[in-house]
N, C-alpha and C. Protein backbone atom coordinates (compact mmCIF):
# COMPACT_ATOMS: atom_id res chain seq x y z
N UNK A 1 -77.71 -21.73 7.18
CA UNK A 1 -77.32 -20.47 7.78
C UNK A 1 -78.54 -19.61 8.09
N UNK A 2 -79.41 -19.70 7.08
CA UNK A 2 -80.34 -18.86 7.45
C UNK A 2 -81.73 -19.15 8.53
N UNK A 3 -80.83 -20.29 9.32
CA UNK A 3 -82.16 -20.90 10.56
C UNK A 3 -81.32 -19.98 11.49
N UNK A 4 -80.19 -19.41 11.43
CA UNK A 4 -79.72 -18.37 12.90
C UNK A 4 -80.42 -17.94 13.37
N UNK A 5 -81.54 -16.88 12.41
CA UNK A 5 -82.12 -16.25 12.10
C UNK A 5 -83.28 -16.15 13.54
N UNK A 6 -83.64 -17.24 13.33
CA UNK A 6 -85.26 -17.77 14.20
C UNK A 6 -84.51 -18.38 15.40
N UNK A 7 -83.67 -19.10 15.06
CA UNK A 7 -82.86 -20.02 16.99
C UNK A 7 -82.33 -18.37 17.64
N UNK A 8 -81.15 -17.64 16.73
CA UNK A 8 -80.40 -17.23 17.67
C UNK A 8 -81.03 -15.59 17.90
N UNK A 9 -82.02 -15.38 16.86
CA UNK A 9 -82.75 -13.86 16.92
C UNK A 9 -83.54 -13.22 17.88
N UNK A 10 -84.26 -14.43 18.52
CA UNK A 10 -85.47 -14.43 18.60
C UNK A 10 -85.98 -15.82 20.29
N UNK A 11 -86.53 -15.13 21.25
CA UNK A 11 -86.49 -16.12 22.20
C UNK A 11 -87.35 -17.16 21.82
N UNK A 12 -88.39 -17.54 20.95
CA UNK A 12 -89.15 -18.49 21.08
C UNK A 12 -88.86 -19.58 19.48
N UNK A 13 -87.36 -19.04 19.03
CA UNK A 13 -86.69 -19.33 18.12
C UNK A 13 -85.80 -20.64 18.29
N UNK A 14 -85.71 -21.43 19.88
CA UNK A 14 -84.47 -22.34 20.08
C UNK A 14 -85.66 -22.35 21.58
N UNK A 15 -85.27 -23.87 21.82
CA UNK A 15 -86.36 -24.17 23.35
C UNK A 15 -84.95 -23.75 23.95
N UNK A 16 -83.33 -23.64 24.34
CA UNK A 16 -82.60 -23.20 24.93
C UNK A 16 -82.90 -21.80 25.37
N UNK A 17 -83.22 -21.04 24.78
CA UNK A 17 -83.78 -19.25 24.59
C UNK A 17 -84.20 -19.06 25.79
N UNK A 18 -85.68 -20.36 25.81
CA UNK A 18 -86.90 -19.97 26.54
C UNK A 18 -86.52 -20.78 27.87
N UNK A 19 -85.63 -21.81 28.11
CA UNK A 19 -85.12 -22.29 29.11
C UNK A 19 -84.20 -20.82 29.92
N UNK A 20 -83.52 -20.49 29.42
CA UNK A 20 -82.52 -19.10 30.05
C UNK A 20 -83.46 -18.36 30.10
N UNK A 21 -84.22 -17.78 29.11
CA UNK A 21 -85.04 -16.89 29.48
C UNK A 21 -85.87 -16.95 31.06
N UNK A 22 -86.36 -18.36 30.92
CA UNK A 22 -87.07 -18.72 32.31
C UNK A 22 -86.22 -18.72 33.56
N UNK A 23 -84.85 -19.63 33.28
CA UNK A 23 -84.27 -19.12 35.03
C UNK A 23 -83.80 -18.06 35.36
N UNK A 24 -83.43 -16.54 34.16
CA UNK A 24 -83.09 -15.66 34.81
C UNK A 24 -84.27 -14.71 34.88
N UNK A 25 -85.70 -15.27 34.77
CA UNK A 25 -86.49 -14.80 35.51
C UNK A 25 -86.93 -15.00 36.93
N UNK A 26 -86.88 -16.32 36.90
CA UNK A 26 -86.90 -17.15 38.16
C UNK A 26 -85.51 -16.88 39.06
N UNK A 27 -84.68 -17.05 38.58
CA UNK A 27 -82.93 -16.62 39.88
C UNK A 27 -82.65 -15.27 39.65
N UNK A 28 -83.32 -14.08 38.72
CA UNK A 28 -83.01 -13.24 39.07
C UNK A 28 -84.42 -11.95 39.52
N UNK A 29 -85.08 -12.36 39.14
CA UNK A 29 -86.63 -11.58 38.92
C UNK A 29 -86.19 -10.40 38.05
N UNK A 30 -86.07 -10.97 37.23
CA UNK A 30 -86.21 -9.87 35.91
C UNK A 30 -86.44 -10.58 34.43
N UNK A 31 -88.01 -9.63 34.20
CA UNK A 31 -88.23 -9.78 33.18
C UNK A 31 -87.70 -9.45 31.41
N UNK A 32 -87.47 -10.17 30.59
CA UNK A 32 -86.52 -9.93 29.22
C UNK A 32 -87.57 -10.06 28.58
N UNK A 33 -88.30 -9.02 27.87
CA UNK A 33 -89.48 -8.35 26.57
C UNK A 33 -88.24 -9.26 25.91
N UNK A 34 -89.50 -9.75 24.80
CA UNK A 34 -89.26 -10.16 22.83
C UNK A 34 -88.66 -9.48 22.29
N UNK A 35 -88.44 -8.05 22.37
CA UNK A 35 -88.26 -6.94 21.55
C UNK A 35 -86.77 -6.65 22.14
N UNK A 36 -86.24 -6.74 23.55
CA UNK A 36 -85.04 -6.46 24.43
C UNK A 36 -84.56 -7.56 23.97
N UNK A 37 -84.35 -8.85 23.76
CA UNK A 37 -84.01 -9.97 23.38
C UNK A 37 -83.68 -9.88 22.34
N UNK A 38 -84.65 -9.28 21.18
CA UNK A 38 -84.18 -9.49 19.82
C UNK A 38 -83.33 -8.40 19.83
N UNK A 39 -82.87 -7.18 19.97
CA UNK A 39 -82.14 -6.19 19.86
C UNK A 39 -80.48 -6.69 19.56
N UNK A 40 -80.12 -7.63 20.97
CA UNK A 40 -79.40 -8.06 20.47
C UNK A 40 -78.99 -9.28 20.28
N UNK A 41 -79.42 -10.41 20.42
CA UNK A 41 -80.10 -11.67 19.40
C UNK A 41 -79.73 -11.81 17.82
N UNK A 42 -80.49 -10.81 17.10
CA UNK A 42 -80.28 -10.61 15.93
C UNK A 42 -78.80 -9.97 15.37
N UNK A 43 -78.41 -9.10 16.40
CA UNK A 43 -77.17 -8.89 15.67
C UNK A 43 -76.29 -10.20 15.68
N UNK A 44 -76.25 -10.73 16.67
CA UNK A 44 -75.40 -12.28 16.95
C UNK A 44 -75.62 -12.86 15.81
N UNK A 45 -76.83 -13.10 15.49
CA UNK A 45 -77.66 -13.73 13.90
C UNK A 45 -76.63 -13.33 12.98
N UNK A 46 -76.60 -11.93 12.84
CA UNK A 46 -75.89 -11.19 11.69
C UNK A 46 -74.94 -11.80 11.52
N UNK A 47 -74.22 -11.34 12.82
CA UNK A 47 -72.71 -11.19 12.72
C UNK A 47 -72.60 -13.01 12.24
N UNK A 48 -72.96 -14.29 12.99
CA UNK A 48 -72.71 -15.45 12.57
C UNK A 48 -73.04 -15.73 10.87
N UNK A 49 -73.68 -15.19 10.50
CA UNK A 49 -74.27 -15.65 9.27
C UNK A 49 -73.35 -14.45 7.90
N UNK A 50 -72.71 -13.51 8.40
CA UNK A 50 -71.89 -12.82 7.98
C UNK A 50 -70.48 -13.41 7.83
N UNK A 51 -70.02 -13.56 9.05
CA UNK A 51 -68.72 -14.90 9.42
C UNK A 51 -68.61 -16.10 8.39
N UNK A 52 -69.69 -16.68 8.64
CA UNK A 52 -69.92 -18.27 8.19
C UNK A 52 -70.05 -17.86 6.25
N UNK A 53 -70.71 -16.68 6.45
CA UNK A 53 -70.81 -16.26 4.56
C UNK A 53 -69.34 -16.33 3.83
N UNK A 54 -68.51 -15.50 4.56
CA UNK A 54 -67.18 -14.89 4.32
C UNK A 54 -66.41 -16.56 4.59
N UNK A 55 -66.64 -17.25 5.34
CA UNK A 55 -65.70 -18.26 5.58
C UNK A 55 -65.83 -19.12 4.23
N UNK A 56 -67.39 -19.09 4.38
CA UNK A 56 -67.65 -19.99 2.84
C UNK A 56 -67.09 -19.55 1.49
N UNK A 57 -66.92 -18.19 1.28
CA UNK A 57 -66.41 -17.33 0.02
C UNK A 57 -65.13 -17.82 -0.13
N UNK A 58 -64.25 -17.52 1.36
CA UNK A 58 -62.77 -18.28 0.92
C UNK A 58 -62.31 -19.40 1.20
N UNK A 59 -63.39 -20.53 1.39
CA UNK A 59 -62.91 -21.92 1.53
C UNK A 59 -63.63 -22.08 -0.53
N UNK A 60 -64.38 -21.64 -0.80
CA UNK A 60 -65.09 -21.75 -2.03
C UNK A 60 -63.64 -21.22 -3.27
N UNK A 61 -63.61 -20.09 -2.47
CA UNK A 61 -62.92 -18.98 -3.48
C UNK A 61 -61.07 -20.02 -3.97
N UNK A 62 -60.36 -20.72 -2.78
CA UNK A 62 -59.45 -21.58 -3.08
C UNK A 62 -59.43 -22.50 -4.16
């Protein structure tokens, strides 16, 4: 759980990231900063690793 972290946080975290990152620079001309990316990146992180915590508590907790 805690590799979300770096794949889904973060563009240079997952080679998928830096693939999207690149064609919607290229098909759209606009540039996406590290910092605009991670903003919300990381919450996705959260929220999955929050989910997947809680799922584990009550498949555990049974």
């Amino acid at each position: 759980m805690g590799a979300s972290f770096g794949g889904n946080g973060t563009i240079s975290g997952a080679a998928s990231n830096m693939v999207i990152i690149g064609m919607i620079e290229s098909n759209f001309n606009r540039k996406i900063k590290f910092f605009d990316f991670m903003k919300i990146g990381m919450k996705i992180a959260i929220l999955g690793l929050l989910l997947s915590s809680l799922y584990l508590y009550i498949l555990i907790k049974i």
